[in-house]
C-alpha atoms as a PDB file:
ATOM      1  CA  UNK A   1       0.000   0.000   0.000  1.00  0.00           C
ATOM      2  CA  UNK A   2       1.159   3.695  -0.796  1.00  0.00           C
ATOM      3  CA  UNK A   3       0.889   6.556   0.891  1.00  0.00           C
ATOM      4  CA  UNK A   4      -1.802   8.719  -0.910  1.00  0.00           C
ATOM      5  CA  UNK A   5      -0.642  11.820   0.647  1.00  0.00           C
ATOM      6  CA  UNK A   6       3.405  11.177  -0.038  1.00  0.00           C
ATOM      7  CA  UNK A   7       3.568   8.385  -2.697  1.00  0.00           C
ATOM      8  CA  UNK A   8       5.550   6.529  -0.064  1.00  0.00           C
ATOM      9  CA  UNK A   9       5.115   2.660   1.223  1.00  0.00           C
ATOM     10  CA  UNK A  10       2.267   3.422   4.020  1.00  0.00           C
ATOM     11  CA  UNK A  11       1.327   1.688   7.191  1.00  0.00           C
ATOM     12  CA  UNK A  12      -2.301   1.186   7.232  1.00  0.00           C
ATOM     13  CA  UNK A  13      -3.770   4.508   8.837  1.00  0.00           C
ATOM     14  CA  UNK A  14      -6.871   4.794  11.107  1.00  0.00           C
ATOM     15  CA  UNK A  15      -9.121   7.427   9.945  1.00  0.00           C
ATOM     16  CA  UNK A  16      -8.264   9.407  12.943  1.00  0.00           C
ATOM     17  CA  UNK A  17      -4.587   9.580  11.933  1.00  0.00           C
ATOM     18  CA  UNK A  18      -5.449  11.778   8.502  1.00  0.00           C
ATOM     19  CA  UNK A  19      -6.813  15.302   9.274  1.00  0.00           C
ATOM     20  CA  UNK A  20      -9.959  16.417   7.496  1.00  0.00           C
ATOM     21  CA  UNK A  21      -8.332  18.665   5.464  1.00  0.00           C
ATOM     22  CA  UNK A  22      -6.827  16.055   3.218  1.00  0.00           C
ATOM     23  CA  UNK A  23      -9.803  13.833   2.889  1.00  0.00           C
ATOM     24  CA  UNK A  24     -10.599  13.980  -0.700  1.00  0.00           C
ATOM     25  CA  UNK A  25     -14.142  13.392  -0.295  1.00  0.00           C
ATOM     26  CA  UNK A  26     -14.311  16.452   2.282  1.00  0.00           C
ATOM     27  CA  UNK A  27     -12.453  18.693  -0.739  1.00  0.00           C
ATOM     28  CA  UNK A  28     -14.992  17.453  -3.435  1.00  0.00           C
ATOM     29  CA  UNK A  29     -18.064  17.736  -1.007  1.00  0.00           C
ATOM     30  CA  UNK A  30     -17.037  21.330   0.482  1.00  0.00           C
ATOM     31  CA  UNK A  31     -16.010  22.547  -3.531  1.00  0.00           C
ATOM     32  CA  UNK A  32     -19.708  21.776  -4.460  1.00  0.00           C
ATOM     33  CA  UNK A  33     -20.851  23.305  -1.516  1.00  0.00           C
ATOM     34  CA  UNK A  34     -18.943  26.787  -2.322  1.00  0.00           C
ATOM     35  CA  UNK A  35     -19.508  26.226  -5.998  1.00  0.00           C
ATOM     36  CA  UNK A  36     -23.483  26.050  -4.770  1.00  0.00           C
ATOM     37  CA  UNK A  37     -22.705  29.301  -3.585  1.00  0.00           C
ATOM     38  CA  UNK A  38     -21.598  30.893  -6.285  1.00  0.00           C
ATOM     39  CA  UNK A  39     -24.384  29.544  -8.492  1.00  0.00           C
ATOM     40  CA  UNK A  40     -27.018  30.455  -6.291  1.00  0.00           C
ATOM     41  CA  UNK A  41     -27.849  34.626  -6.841  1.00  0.00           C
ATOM     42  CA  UNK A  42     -27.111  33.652 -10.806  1.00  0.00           C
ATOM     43  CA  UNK A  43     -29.912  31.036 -10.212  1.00  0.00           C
ATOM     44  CA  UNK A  44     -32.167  32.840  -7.941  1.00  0.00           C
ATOM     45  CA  UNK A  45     -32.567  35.583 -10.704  1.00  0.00           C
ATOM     46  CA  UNK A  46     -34.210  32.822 -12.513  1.00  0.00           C
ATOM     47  CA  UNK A  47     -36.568  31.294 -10.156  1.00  0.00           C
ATOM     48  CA  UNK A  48     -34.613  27.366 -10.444  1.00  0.00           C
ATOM     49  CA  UNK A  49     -32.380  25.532  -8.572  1.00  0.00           C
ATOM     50  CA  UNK A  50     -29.417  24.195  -9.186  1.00  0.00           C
ATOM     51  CA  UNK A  51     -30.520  21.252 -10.036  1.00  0.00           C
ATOM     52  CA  UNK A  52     -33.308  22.439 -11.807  1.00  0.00           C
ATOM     53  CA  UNK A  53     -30.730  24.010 -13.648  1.00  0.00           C
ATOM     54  CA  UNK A  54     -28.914  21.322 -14.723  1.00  0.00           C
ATOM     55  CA  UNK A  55     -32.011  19.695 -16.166  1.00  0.00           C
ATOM     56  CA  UNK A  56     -32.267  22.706 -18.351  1.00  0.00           C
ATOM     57  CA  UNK A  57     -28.966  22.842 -19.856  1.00  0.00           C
ATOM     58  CA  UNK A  58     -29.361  18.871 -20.419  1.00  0.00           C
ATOM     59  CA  UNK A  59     -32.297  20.059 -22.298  1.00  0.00           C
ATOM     60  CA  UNK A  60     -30.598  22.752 -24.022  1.00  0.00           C
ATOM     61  CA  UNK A  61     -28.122  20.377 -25.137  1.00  0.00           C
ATOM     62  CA  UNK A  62     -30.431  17.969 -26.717  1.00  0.00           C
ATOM     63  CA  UNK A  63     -34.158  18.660 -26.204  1.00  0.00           C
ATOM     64  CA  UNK A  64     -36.977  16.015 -26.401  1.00  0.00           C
ATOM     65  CA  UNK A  65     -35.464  13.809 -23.984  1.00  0.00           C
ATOM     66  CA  UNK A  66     -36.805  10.723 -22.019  1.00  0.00           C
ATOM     67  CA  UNK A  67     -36.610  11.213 -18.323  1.00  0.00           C
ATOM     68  CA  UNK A  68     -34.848   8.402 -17.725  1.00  0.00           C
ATOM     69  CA  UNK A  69     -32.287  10.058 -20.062  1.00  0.00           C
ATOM     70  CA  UNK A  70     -32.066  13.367 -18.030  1.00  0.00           C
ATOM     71  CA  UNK A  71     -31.857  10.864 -14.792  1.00  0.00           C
ATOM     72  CA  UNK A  72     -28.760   9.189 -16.693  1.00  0.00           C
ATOM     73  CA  UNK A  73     -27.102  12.255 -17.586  1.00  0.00           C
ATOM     74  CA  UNK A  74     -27.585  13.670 -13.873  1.00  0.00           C
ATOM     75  CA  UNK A  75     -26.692  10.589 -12.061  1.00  0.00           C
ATOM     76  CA  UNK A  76     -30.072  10.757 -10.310  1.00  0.00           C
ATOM     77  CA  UNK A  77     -32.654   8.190 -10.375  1.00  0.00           C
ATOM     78  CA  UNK A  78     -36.326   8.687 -11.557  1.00  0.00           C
ATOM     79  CA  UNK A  79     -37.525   9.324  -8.579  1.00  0.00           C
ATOM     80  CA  UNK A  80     -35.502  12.687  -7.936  1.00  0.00           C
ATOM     81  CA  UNK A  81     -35.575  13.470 -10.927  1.00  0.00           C
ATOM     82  CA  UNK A  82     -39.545  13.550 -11.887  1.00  0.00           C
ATOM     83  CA  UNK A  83     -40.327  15.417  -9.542  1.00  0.00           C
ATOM     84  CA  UNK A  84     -38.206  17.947 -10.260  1.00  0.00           C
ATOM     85  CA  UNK A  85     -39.165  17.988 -13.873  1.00  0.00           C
ATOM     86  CA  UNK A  86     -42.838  18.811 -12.900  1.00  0.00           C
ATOM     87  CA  UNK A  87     -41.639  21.689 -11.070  1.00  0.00           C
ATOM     88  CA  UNK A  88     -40.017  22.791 -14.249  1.00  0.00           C
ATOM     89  CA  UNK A  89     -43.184  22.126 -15.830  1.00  0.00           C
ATOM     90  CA  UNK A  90     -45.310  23.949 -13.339  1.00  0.00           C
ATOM     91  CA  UNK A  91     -43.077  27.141 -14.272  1.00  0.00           C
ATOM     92  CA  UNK A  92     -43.768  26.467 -17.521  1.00  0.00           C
ATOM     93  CA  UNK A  93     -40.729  25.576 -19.102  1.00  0.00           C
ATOM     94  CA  UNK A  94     -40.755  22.252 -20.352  1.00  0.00           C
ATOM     95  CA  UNK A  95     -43.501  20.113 -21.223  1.00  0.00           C
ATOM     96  CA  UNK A  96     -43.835  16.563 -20.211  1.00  0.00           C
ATOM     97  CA  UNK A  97     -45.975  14.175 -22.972  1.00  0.00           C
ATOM     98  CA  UNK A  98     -45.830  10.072 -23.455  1.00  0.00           C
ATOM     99  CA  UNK A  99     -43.595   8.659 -25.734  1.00  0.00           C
ATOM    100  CA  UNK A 100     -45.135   7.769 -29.056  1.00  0.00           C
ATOM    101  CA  UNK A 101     -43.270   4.558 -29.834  1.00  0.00           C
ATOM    102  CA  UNK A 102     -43.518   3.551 -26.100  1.00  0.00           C
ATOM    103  CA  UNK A 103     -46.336   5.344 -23.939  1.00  0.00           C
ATOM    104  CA  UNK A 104     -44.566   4.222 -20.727  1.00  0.00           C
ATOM    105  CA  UNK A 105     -42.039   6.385 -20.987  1.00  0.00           C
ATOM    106  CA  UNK A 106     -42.390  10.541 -20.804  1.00  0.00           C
ATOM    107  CA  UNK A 107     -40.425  12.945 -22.996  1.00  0.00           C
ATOM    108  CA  UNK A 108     -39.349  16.255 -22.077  1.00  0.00           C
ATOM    109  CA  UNK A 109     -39.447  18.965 -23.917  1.00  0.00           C
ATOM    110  CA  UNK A 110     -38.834  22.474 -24.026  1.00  0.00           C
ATOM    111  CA  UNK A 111     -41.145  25.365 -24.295  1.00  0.00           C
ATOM    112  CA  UNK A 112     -40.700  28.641 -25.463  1.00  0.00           C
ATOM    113  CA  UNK A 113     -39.712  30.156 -22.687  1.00  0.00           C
ATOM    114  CA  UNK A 114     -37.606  27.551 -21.312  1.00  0.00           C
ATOM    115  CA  UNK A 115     -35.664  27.659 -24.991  1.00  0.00           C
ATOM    116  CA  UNK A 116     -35.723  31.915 -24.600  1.00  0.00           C
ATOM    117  CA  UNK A 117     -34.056  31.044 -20.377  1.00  0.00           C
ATOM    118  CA  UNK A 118     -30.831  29.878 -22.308  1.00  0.00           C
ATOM    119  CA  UNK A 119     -30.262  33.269 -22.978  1.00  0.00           C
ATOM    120  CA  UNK A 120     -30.114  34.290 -19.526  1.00  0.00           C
ATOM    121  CA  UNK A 121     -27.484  32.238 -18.486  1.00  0.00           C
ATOM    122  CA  UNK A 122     -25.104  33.433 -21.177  1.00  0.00           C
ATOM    123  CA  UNK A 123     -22.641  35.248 -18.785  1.00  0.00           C
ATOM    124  CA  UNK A 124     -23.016  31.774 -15.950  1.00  0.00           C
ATOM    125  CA  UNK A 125     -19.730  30.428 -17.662  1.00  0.00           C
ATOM    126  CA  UNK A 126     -17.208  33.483 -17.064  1.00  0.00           C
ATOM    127  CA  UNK A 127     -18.929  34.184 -13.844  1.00  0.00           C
ATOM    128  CA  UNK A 128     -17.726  30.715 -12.282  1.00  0.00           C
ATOM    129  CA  UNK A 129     -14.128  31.103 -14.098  1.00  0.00           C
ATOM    130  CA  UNK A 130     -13.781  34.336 -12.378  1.00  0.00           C
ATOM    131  CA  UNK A 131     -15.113  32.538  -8.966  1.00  0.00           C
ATOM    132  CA  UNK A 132     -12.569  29.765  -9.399  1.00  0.00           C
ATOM    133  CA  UNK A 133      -9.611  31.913  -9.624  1.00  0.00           C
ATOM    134  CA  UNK A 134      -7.813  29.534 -12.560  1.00  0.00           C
ATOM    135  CA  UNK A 135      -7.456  30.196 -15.721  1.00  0.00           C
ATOM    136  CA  UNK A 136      -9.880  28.332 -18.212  1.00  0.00           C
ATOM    137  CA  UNK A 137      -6.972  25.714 -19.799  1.00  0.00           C
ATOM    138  CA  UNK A 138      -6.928  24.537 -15.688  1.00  0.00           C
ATOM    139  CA  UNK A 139     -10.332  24.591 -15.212  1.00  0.00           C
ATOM    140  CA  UNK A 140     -10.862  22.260 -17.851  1.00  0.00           C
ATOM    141  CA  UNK A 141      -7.983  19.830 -16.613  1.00  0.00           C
ATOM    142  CA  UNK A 142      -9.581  19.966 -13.378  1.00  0.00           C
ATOM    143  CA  UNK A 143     -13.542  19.029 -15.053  1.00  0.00           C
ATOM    144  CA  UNK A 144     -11.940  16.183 -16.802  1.00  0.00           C
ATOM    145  CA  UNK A 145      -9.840  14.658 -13.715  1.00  0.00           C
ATOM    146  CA  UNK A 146     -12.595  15.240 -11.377  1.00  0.00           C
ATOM    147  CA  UNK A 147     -14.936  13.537 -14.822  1.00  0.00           C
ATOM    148  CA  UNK A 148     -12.439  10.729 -14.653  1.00  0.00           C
ATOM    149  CA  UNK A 149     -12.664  10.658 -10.779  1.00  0.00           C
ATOM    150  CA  UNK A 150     -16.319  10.177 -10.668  1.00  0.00           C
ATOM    151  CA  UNK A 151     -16.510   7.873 -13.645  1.00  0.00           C
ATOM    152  CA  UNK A 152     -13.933   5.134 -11.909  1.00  0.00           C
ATOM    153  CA  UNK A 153     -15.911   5.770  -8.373  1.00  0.00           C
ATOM    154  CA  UNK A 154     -18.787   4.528 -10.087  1.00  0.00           C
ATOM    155  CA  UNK A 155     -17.419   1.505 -12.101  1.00  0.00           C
ATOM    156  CA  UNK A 156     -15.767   0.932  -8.653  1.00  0.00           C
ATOM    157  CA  UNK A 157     -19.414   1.417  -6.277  1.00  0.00           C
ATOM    158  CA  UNK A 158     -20.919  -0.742  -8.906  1.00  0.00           C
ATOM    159  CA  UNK A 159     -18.478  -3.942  -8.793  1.00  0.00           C
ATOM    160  CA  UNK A 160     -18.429  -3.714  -4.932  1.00  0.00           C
END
């Protein structure tokens, strides 16, 4: 076993023995929480959550989708994520309708003015690069490690 912290040979360590600060689930969870707070007075000016949100710009990226789509794409499973499509829907920006090759599943799609909200969030992107304090070539590096990160978690979670 190595060392995480040193790259050294490691004797088994007791959770105790690390301090918080260099737990790298505490630096991932605390990140989203500030990055929450960076998002939020862009969001509140549009009456949606964050992950309301990110439902959108799924949608923006390739409207018409099933929900179990969306829930793929967020990592969240249908039961998080319906509801919070029928919020969207209540505010009138998507529309929710059965699929017509398979009437079990439900297909969300934009409306008008959830196509014209786009528009509003033009500005979201060099708002959180000026937040992060990195220039844009590292805050890519850092999306794609922390990408790659998540992805082996989950192939990981999953064979456990």
């Amino acid at each position: 076993m190595t060392d995480i912290h040193t790259g050294n040979p490691a004797q088994p360590l007791e959770i105790g023995d690390i301090p918080l600060s260099q737990f790298l689930c505490f630096s991932l969870y605390s990140a989203n929480h500030a990055m929450h707070r960076v998002y939020k007075p862009l969001l509140r000016k549009l009456g949606l959550t964050y992950p309301q949100y990110l439902a959108m710009v799924t949608l923006w990226e390739q409207d018409g989708q099933l929900v179990g789509e969306i829930g793929a794409r967020l990592h969240l499973e249908s039961n998080t994520v319906t509801p919070l499509l029928k919020r969207l829907e209540s505010l009138g920006l998507v529309s929710r309708v059965r699929d017509d090759k398979d009437e079990r599943q439900v297909r969300i799609r934009l409306t008008e003015k959830g196509t014209a909200l786009k528009q509003e969030t033009t500005d979201f992107a060099s708002c959180i690069l000026a937040a992060s304090g990195i220039s844009l070539d590292d805050l890519r590096d850092l999306q794609a490690r922390i990408a790659a990160l998540r992805d082996n978690l989950l192939e990981n979670a999953d064979a456990a």
